[in-house]
Protein backbone atom coordinates (compact mmCIF):
# COMPACT_ATOMS: atom_id res chain seq x y z
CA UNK A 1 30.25 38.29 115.24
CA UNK A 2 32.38 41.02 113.89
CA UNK A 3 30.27 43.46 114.50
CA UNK A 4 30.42 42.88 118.59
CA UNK A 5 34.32 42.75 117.83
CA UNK A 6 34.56 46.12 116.84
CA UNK A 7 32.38 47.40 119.58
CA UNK A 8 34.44 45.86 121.82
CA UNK A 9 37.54 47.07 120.30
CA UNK A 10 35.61 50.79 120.53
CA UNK A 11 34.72 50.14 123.89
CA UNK A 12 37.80 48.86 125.36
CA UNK A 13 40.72 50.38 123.50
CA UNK A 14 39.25 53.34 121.81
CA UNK A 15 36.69 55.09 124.08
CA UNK A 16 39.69 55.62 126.81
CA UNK A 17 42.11 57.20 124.25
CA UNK A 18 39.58 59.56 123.53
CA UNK A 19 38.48 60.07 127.45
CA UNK A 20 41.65 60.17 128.59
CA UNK A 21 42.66 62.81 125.25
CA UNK A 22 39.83 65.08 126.12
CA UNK A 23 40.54 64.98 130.06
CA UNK A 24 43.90 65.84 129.98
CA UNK A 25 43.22 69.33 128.32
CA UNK A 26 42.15 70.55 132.06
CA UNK A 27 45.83 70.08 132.45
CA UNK A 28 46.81 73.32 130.58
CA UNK A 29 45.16 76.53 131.36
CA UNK A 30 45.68 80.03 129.05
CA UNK A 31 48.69 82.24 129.55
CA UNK A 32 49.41 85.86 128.63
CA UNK A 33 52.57 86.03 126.64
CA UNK A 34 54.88 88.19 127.91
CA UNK A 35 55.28 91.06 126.13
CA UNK A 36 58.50 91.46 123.60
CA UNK A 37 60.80 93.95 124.22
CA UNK A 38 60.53 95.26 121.51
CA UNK A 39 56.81 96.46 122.46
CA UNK A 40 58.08 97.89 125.81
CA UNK A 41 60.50 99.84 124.51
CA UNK A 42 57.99 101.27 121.89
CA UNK A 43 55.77 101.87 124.52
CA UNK A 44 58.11 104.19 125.92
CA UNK A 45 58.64 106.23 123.59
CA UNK A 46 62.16 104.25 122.13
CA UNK A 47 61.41 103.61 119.06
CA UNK A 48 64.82 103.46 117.66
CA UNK A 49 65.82 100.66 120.33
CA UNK A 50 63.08 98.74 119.52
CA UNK A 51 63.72 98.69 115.74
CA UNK A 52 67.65 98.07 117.15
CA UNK A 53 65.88 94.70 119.07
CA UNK A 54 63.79 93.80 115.88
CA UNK A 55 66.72 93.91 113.75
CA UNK A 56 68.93 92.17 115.84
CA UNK A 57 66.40 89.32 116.19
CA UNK A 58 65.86 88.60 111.81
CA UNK A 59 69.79 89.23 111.71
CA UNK A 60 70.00 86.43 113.92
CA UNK A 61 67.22 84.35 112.15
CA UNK A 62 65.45 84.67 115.56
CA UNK A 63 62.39 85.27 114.17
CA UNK A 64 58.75 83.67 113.90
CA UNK A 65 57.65 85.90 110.95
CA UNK A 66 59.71 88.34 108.81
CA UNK A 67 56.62 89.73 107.54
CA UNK A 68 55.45 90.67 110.68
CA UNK A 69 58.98 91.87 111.68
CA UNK A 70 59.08 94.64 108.59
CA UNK A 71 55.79 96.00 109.42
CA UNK A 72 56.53 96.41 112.80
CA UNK A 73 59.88 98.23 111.92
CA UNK A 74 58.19 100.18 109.53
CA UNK A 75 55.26 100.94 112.15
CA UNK A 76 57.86 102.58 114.66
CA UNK A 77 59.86 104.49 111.65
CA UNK A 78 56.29 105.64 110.96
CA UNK A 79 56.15 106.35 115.22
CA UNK A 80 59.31 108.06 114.85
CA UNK A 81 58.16 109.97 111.85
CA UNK A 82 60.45 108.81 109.55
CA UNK A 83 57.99 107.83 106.74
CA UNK A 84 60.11 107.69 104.17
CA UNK A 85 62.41 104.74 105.56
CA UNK A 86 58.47 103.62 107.26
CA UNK A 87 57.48 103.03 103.41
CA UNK A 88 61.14 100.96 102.32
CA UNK A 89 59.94 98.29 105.58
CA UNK A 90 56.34 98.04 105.32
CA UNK A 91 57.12 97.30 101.57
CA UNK A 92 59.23 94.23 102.70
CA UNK A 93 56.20 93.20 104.96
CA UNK A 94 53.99 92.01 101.97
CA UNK A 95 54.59 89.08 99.46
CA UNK A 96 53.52 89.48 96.21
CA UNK A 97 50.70 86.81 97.34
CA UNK A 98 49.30 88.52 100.56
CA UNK A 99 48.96 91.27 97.68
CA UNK A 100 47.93 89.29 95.06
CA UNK A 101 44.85 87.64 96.85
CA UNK A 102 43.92 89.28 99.75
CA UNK A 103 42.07 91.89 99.09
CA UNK A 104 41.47 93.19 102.41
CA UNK A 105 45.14 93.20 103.26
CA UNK A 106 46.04 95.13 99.94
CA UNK A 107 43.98 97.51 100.81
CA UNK A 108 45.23 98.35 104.35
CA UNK A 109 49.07 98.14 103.06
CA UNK A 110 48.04 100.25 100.35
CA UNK A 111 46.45 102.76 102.33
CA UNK A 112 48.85 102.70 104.82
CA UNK A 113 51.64 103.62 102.73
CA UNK A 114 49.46 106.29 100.82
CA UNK A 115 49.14 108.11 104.38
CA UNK A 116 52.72 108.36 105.17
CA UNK A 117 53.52 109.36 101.29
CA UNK A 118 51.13 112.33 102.25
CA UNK A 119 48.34 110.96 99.59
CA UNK A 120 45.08 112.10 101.03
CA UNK A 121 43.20 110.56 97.70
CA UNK A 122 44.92 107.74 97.27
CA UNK A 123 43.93 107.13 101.09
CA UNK A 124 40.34 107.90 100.74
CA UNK A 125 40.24 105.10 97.74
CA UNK A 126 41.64 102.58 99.97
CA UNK A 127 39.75 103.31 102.84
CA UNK A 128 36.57 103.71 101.13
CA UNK A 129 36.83 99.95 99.72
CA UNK A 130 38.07 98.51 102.96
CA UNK A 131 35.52 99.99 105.18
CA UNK A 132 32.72 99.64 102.83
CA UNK A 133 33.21 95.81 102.72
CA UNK A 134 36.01 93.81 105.41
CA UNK A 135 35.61 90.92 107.47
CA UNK A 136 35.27 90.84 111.01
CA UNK A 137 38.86 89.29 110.93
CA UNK A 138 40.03 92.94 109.28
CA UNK A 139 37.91 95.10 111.11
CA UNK A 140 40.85 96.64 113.20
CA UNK A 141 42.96 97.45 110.28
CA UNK A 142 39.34 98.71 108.70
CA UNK A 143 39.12 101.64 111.44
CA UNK A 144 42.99 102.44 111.63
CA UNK A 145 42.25 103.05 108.18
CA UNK A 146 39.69 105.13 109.04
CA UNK A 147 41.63 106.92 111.51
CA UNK A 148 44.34 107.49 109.07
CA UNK A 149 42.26 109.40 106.51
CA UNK A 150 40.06 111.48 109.37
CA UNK A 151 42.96 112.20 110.79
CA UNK A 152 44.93 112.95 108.01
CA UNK A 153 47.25 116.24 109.08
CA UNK A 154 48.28 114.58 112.18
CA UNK A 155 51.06 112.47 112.47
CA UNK A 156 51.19 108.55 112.15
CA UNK A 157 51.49 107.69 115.84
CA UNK A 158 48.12 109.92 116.89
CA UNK A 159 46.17 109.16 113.17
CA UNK A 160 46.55 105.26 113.82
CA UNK A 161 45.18 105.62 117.48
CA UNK A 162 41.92 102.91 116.98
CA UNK A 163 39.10 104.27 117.91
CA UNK A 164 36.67 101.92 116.44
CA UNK A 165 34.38 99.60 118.94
């Protein structure tokens, strides 16, 4: 007897939650974000406005992720070939975990800031380990990497051009 009360509990009150839960999906359909203005701007070439519109934004604790913020500020010093203030942000984009236990990211930071300190072999080591073993995940970062070191005498904004398919 209990058993046919619990299918009809499934049947009745259940089963239509889930229906109705997996029909309203076809509700929503996929948007492109707009892109930030910060990305426009360093698109055109305006790299110190865009680092004005980043700043302005963690100032403001308008952010999503500071992390992500300091890299990209340290990106468009590195655009702007100032890689000496490049190196003080994209330090301030790592926490001692991302560091600490992912490999794959430590390596790409690392190598990173060994190319815009001008360290060819301290590049090779970190490019070596990353694009001997990554994960599909870091497989971007793997071949700016790459580009970094084989394009080594050029300067950040043309050596990071991914060329990697």
């Amino acid at each position: 007897m209990n058993t046919i009360r619990y299918f009809l509990f499934f049947i009745f009150l259940i089963f239509p939650l889930i229906f109705y839960a997996q029909s309203s999906v076809e509700k929503y359909s996929c948007k492109k974000e707009k892109p930030e203005l910060w990305r426009l701007l360093s698109d055109e070439g305006k790299y110190k406005d865009a680092i004005k519109v980043i700043l302005d934004s963690l100032n403001a604790n308008k952010t999503r992720n500071k992390n992500a913020d300091y890299w990209h500020i340290g990106q468009l010093y590195a655009f702007d070939n100032d890689y000496k203030t490049a190196i003080v942000y994209i330090k301030k984009s790592s926490g001692f975990f991302n560091r600490l236990f992912d490999r794959e990211w430590r390596l790409y930071y690392k190598g990173t800031i060994a190319f815009l300190e001008r360290n060819k072999e301290k590049l090779k080591t970190y490019n070596t380990k990353l694009w001997e073993k990554h994960s599909e995940y870091y497989y971007k970062n793997a071949c700016t990497l790459n580009n970094l070191y084989e394009n080594f005498e050029k300067p950040y904004k043309e050596a990071s051009v991914i060329t990697c398919k």
